[in-house]
N, C-alpha and C. Protein backbone atom coordinates (compact mmCIF):
# COMPACT_ATOMS: atom_id res chain seq x y z
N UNK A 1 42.26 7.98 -16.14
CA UNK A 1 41.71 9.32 -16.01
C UNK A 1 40.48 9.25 -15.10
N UNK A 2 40.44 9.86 -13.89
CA UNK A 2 39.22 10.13 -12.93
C UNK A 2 38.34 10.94 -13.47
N UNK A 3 36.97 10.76 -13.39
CA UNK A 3 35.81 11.48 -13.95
C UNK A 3 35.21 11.62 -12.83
N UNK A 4 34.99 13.42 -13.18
CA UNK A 4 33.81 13.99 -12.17
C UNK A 4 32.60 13.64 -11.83
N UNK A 5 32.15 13.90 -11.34
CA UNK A 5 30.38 13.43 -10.71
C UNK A 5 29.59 13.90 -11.69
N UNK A 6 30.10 15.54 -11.97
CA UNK A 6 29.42 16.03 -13.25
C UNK A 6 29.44 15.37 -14.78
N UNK A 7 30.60 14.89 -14.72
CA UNK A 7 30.82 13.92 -15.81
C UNK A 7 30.27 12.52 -15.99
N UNK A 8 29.88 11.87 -14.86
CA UNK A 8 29.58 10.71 -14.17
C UNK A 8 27.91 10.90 -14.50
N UNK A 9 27.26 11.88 -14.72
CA UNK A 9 25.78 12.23 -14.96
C UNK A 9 25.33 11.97 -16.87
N UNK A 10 26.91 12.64 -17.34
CA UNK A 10 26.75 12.45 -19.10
C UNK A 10 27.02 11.41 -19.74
N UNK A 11 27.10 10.18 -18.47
CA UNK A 11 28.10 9.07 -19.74
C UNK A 11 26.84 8.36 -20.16
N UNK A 12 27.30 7.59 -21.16
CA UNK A 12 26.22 6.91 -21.99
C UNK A 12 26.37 5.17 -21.26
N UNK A 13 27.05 5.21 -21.07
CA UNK A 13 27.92 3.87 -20.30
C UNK A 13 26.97 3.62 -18.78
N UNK A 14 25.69 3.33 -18.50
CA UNK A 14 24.98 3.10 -16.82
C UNK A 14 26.16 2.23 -16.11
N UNK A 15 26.96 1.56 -16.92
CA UNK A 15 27.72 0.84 -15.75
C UNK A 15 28.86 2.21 -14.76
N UNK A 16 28.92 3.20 -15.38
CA UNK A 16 29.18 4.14 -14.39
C UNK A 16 28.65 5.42 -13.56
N UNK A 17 27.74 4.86 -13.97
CA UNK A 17 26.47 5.71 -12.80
C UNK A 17 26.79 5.88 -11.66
N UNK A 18 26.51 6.38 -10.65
CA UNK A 18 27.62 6.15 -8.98
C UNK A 18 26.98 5.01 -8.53
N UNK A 19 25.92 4.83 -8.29
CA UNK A 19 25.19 3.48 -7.86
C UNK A 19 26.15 2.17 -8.20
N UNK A 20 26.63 2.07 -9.24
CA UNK A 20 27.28 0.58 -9.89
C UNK A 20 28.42 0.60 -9.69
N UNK A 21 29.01 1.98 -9.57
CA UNK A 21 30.70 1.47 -9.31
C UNK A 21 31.23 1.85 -7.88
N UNK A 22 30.26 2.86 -6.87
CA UNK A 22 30.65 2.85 -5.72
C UNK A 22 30.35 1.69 -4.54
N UNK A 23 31.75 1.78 -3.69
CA UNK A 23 31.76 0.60 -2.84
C UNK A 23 32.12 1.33 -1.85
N UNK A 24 31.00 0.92 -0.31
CA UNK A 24 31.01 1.21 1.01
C UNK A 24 32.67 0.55 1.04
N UNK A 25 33.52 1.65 2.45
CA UNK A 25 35.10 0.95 2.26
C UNK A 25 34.78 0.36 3.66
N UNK A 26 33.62 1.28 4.37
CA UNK A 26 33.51 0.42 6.33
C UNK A 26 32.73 -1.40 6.05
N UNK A 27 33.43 -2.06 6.81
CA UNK A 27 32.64 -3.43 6.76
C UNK A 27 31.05 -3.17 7.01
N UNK A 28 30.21 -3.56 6.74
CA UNK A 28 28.81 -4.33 6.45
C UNK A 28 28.45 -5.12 7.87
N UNK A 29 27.95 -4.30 8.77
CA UNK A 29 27.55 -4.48 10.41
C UNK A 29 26.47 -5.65 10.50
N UNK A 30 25.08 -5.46 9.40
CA UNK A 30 24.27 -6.08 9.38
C UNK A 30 23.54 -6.26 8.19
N UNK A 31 22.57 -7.40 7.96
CA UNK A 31 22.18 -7.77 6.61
C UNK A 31 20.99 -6.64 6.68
N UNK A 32 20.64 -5.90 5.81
CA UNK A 32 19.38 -4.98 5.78
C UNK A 32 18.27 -5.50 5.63
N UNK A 33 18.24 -7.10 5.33
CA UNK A 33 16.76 -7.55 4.95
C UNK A 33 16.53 -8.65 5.68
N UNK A 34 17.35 -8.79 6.89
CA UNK A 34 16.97 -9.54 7.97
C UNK A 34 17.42 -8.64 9.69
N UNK A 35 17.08 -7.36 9.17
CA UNK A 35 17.52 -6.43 10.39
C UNK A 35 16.40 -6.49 11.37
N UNK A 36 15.18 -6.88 11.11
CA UNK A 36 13.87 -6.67 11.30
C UNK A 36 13.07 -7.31 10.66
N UNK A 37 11.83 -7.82 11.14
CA UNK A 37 10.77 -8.67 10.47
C UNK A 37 9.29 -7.77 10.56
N UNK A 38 8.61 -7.53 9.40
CA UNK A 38 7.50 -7.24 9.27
C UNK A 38 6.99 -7.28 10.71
N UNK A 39 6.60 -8.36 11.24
CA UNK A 39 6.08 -8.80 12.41
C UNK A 39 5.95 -8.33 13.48
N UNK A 40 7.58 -8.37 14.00
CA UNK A 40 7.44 -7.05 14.45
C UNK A 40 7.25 -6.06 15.20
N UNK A 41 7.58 -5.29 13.68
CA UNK A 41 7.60 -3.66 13.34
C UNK A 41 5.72 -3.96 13.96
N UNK A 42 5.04 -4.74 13.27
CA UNK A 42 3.75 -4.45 13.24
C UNK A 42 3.01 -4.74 14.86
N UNK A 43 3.92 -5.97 15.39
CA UNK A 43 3.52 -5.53 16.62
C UNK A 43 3.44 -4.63 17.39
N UNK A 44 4.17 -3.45 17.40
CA UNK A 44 4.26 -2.21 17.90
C UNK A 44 3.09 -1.59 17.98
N UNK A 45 2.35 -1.66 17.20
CA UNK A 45 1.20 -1.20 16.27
C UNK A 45 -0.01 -1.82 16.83
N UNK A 46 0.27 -2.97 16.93
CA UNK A 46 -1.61 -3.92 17.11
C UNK A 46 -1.51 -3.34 18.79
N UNK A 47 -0.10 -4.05 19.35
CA UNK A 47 -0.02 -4.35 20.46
C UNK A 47 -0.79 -3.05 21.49
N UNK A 48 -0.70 -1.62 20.84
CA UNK A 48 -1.36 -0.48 20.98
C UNK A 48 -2.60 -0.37 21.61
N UNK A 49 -3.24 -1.17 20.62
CA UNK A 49 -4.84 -0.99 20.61
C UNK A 49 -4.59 -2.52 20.27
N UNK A 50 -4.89 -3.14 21.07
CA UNK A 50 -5.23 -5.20 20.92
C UNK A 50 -6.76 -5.14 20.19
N UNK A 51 -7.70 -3.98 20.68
CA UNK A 51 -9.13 -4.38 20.25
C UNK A 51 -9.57 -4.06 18.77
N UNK A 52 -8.51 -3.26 18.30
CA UNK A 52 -8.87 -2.58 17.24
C UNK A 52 -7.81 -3.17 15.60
N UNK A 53 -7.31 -3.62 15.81
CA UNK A 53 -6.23 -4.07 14.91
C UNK A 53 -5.79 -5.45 15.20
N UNK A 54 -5.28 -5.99 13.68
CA UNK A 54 -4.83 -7.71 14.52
C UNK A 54 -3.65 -7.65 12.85
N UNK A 55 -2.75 -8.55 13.19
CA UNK A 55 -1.80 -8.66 11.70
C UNK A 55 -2.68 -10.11 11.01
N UNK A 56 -2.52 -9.54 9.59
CA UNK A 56 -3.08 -10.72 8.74
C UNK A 56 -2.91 -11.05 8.07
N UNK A 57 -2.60 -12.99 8.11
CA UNK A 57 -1.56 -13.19 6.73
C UNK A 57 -2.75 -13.73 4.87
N UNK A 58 -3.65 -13.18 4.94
CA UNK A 58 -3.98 -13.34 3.93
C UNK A 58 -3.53 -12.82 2.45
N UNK A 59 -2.51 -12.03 2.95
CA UNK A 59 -1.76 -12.18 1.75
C UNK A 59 -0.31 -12.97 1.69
N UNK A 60 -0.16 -13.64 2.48
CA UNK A 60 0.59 -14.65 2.22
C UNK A 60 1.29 -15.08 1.41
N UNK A 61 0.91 -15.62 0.51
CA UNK A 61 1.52 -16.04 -0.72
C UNK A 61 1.33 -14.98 -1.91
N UNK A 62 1.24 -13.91 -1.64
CA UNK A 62 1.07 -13.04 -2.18
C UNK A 62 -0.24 -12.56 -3.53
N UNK A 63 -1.24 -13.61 -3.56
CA UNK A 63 -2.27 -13.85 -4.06
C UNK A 63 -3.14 -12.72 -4.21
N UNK A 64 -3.11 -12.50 -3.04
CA UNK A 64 -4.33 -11.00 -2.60
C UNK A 64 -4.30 -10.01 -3.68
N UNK A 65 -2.40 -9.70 -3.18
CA UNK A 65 -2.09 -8.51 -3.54
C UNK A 65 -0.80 -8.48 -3.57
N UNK A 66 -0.23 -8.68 -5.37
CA UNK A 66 1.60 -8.77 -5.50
C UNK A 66 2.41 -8.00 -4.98
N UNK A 67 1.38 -6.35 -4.51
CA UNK A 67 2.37 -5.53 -4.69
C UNK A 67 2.56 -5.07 -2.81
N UNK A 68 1.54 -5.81 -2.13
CA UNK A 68 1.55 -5.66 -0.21
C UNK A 68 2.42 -6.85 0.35
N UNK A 69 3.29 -6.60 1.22
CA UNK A 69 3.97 -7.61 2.26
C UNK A 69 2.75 -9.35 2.43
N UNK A 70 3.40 -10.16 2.85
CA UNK A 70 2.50 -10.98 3.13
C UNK A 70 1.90 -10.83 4.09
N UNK A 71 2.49 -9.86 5.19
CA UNK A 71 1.48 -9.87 6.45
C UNK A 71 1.03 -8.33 6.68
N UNK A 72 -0.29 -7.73 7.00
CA UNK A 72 -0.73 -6.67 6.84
C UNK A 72 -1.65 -6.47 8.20
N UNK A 73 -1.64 -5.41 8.78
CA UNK A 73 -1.98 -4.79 9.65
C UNK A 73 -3.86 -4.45 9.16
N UNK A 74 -4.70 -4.83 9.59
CA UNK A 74 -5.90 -4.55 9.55
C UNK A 74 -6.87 -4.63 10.49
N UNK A 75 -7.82 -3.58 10.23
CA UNK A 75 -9.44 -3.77 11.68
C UNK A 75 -9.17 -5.30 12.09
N UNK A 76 -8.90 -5.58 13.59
CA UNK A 76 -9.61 -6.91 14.15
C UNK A 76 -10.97 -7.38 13.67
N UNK A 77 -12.18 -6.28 12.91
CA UNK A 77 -13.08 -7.07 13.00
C UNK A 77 -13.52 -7.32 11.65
N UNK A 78 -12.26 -7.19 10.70
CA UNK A 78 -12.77 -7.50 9.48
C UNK A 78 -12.09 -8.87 8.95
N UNK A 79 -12.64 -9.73 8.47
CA UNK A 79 -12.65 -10.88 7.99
C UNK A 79 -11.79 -11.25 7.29
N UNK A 80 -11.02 -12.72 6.60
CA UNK A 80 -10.33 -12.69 5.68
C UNK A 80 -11.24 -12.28 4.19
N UNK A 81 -12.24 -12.79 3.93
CA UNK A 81 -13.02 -12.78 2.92
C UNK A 81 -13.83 -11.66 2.46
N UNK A 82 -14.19 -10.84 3.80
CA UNK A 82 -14.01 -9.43 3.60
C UNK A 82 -12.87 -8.16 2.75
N UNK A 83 -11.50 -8.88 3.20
CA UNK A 83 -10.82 -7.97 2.93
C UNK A 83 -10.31 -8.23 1.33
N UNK A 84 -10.41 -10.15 1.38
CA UNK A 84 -10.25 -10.62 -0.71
C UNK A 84 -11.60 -9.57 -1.22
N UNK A 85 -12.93 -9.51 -0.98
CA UNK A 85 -14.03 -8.79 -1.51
C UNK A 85 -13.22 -7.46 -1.76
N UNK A 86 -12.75 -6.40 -0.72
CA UNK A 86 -12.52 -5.54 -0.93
C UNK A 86 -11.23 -5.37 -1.68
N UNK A 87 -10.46 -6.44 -1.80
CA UNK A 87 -9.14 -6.34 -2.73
C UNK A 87 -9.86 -6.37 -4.25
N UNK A 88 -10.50 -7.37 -4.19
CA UNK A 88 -11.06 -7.36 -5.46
C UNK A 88 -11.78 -6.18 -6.37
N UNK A 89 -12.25 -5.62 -5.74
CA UNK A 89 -12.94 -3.57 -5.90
C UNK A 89 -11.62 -2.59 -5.86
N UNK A 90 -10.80 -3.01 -5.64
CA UNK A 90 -9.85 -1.60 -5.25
C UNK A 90 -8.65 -2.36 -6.85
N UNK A 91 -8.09 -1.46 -7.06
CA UNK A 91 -7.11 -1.49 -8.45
C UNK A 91 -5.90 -2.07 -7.77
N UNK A 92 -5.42 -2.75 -8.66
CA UNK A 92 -4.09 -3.74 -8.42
C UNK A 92 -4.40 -4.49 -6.93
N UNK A 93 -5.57 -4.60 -6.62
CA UNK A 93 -5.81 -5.63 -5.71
C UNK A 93 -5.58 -4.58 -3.94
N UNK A 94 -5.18 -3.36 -3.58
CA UNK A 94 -4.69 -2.86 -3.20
C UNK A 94 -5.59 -2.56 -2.05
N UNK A 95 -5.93 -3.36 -1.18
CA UNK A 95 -6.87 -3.07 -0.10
C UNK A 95 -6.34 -2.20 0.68
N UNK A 96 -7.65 -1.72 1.59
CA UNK A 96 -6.77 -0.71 2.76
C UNK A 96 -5.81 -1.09 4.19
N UNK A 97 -4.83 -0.65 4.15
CA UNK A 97 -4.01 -1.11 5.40
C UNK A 97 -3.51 -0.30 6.17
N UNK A 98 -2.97 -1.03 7.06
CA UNK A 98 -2.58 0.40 8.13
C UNK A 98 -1.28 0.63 7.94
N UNK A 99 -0.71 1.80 7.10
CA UNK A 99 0.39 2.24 7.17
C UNK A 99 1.40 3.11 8.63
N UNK A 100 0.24 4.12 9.18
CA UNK A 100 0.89 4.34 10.24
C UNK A 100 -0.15 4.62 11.49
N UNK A 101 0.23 4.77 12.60
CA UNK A 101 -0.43 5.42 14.20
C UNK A 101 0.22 6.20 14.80
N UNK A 102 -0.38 7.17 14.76
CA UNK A 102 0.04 8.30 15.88
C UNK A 102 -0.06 7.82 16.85
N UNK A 103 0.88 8.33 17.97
CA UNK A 103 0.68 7.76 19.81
C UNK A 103 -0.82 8.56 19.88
N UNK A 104 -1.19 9.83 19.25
CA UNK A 104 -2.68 10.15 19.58
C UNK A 104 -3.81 9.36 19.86
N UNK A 105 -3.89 8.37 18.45
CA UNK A 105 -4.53 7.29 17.73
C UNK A 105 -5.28 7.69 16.45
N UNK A 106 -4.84 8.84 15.92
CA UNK A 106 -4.95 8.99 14.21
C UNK A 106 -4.35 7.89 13.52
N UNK A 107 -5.23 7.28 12.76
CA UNK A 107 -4.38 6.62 11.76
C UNK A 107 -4.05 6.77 10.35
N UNK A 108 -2.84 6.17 9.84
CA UNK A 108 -2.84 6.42 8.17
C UNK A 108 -3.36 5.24 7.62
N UNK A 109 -4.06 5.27 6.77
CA UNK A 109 -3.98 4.13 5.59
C UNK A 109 -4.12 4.25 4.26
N UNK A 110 -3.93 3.13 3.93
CA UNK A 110 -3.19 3.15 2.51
C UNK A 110 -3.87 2.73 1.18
N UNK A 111 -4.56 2.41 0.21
CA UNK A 111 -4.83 1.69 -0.46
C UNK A 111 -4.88 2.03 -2.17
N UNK A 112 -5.17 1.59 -2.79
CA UNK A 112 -5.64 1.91 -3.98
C UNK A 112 -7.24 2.20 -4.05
N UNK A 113 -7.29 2.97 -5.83
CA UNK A 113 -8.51 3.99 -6.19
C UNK A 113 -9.49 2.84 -6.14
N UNK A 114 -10.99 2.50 -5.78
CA UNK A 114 -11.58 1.68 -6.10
C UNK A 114 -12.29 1.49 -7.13
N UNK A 115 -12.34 0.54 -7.83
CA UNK A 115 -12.67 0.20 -9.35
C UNK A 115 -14.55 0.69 -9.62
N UNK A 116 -15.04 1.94 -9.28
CA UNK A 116 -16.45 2.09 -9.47
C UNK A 116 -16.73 1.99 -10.23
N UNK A 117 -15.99 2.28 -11.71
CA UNK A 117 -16.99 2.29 -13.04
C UNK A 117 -17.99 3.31 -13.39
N UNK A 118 -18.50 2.64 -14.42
CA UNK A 118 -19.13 3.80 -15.14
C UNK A 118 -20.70 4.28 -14.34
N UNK A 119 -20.53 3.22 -13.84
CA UNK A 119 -22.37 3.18 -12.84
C UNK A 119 -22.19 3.50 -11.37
N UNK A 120 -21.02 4.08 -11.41
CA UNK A 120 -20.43 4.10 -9.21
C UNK A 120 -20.78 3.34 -8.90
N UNK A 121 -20.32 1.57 -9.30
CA UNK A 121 -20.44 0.56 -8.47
C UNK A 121 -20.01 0.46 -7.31
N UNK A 122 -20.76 0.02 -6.23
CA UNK A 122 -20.43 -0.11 -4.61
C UNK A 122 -19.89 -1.54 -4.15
N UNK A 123 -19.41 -1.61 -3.40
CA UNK A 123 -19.00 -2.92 -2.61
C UNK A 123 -18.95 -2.99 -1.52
N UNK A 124 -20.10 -3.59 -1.14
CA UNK A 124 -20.81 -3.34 0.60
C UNK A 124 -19.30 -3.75 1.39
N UNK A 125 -18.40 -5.21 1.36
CA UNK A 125 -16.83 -5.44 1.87
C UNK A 125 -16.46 -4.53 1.88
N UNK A 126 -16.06 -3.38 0.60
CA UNK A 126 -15.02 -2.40 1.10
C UNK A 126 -15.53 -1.46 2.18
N UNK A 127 -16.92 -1.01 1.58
CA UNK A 127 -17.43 -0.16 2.77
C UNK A 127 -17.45 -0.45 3.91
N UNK A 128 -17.33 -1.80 4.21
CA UNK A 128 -17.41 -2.19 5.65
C UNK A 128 -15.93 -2.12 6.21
N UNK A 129 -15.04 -2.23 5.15
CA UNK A 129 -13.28 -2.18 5.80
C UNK A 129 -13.43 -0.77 5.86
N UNK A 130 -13.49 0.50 5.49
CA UNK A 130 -13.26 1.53 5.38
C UNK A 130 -14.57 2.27 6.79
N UNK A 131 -15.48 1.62 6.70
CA UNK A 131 -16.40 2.04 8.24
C UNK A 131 -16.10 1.29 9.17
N UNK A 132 -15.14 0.09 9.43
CA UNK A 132 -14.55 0.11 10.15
C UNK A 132 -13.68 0.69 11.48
N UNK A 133 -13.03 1.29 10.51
CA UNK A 133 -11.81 2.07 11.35
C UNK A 133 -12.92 3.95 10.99
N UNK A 134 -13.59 4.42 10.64
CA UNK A 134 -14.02 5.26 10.67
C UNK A 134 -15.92 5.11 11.01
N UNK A 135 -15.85 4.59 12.44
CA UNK A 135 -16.89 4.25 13.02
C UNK A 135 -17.79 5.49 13.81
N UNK A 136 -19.02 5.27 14.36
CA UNK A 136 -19.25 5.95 15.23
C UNK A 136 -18.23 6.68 16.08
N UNK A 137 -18.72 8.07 16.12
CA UNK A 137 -17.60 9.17 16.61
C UNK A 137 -16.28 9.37 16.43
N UNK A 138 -16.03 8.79 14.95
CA UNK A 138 -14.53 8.79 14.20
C UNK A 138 -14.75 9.84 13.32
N UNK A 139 -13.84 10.55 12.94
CA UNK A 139 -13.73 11.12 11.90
C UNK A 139 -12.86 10.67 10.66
N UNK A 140 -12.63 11.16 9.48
CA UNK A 140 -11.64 10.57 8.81
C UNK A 140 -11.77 11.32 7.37
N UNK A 141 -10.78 11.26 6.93
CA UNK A 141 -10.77 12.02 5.26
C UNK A 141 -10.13 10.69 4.12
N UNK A 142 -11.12 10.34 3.47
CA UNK A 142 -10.18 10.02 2.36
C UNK A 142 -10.33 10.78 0.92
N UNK A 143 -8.56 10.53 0.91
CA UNK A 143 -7.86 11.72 0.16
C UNK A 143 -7.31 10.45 -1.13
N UNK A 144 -7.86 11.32 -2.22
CA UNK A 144 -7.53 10.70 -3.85
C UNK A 144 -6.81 11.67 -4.24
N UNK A 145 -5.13 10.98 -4.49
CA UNK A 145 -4.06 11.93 -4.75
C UNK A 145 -3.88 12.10 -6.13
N UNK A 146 -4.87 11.26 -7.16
CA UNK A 146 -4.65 11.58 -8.71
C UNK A 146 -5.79 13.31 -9.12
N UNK A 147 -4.88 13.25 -10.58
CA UNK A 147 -5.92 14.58 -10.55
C UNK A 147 -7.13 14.23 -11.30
N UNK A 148 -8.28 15.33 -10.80
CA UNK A 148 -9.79 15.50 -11.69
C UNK A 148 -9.55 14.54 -12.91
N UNK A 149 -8.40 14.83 -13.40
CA UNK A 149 -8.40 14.28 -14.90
C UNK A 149 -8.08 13.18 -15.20
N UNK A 150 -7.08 12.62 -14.31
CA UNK A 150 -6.87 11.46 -13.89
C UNK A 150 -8.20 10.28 -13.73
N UNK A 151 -8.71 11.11 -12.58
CA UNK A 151 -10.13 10.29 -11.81
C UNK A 151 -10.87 10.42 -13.19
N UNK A 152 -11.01 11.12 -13.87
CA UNK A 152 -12.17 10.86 -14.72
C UNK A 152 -11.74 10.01 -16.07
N UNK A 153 -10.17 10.43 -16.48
CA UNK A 153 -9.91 9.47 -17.33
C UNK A 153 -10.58 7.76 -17.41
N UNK A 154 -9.64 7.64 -16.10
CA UNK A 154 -9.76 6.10 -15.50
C UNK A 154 -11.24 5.52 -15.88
N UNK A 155 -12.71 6.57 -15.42
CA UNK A 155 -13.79 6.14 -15.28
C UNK A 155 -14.11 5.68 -16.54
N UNK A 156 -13.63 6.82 -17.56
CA UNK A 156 -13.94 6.92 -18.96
C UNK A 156 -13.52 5.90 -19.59
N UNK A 157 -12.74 5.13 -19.16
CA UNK A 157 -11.95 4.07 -20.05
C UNK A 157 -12.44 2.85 -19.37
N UNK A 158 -12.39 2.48 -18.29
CA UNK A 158 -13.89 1.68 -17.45
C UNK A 158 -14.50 1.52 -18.19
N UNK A 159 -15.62 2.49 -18.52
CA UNK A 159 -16.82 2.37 -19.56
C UNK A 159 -16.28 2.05 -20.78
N UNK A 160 -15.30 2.45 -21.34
CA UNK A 160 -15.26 2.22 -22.87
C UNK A 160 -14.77 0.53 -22.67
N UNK A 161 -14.09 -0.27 -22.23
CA UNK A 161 -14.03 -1.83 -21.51
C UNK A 161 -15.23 -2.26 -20.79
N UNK A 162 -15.98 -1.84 -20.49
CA UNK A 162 -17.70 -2.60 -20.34
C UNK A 162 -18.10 -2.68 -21.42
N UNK A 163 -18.47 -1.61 -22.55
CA UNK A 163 -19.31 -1.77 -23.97
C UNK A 163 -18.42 -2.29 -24.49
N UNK A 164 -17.30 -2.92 -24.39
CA UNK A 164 -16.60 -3.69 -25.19
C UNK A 164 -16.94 -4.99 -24.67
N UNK A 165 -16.76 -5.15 -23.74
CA UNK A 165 -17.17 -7.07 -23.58
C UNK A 165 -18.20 -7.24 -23.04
C-alpha cells in the first residue's frame, strides 16, 4: 500500500519521513564535501582587499571555537592571541568573522553575544577586533538579534553564577 505525503507527515515510524526513504534516481555528479574548499571560497574574499583581511588557521584544530570552520576570514591586523582573547569574551567561543562582502565593500560579520556580566565587563581584544574593521571613517551597526528579555535574562543569570562561586 503507497502512502501519501500527507500520510508520510502522521506516521509514528521516522524511518518514513521523506528524508530516509527517498532516493535521488539521476547518478551523483560530485561529492558535496569535496566540491570546494573553505580556502578558496575565502580567497575570493581576502584576495579583494589583500590589506584588510588575511585567512586564519587558529582555529584549526578546532580549539578556539567547536562550532567555526578551521580556517576563518579576519582583519589582517589582528593577531592570533588577539582573536583567542576575544573568543574567550564572546559565548561559545564565537569570535567575530567575516561572513560576507559586498563588491561595494560593506561587510557582514558574524559572532556571538559577548559575555559582559553583571558589571559590563570589557575586553580591550574584542574591542580592538570589532574597531578594527569599523575604523576611522567606517561606519557600522552591531545588531543583537535576541530579545530585551533574552539580553537581560542571560545578564541575570551571569550574576546569579558570580555570587555563586
Amino acid at each position: 500500500m503507497g502512502l501519501s505525503t500527507l500520510g508520510l507527515g502522521d506516521s509514528e515510524d521516522v524511518r518514513l519521513f521523506y528524508p530516509f526513504f527517498y532516493r535521488h534516481m539521476s547518478p551523483i555528479l560530485e561529492d558535496g564535501w569535496t566540491a570546494f574548499t573553505p580556502e578558496t571560497e575565502y580567497a575570493h574574499l581576502v584576495n579583494s582587499l589583500p590589506d584588510e583581511w588575511k585567512i586564519s588557521y587558529v582555529n584549526k584544530d578546532f580549539g578556539v571555537c567547536p562550532t567555526y570552520p578551521s580556517a576563518v576570514v579576519v582583519p589582517k591586523s589582528i593577531d592570533d592571541e588577539t582573536i583567542i582573547a576575544a573568543a574567550n569574551f564572546r559565548e561559545g567561543g564565537r569570535f567575530p568573522v567575516l561572513s560576507y562582502r559586498h563588491e561595494g565593500g560593506s561587510v557582514l560579520m558574524r559572532s556571538s553575544q559577548p559575555m559582559t556580566g553583571p558589571n559590563s565587563k570589557r575586553c580591550k581584544e574584542d574591542e580592538r577586533l570589532i574597531n578594527s574593521v569599523l575604523g576611522p571613517g567606517k561606519r557600522g551597526y552591531i545588531i543583537d538579534t535576541r530579545t530585551q528579555t533574552l539580553a537581560q535574562t542571560a545578564k541575570v543569570q551571569l550574576n546569579h553564577c558570580f555570587m555563586k562561586g
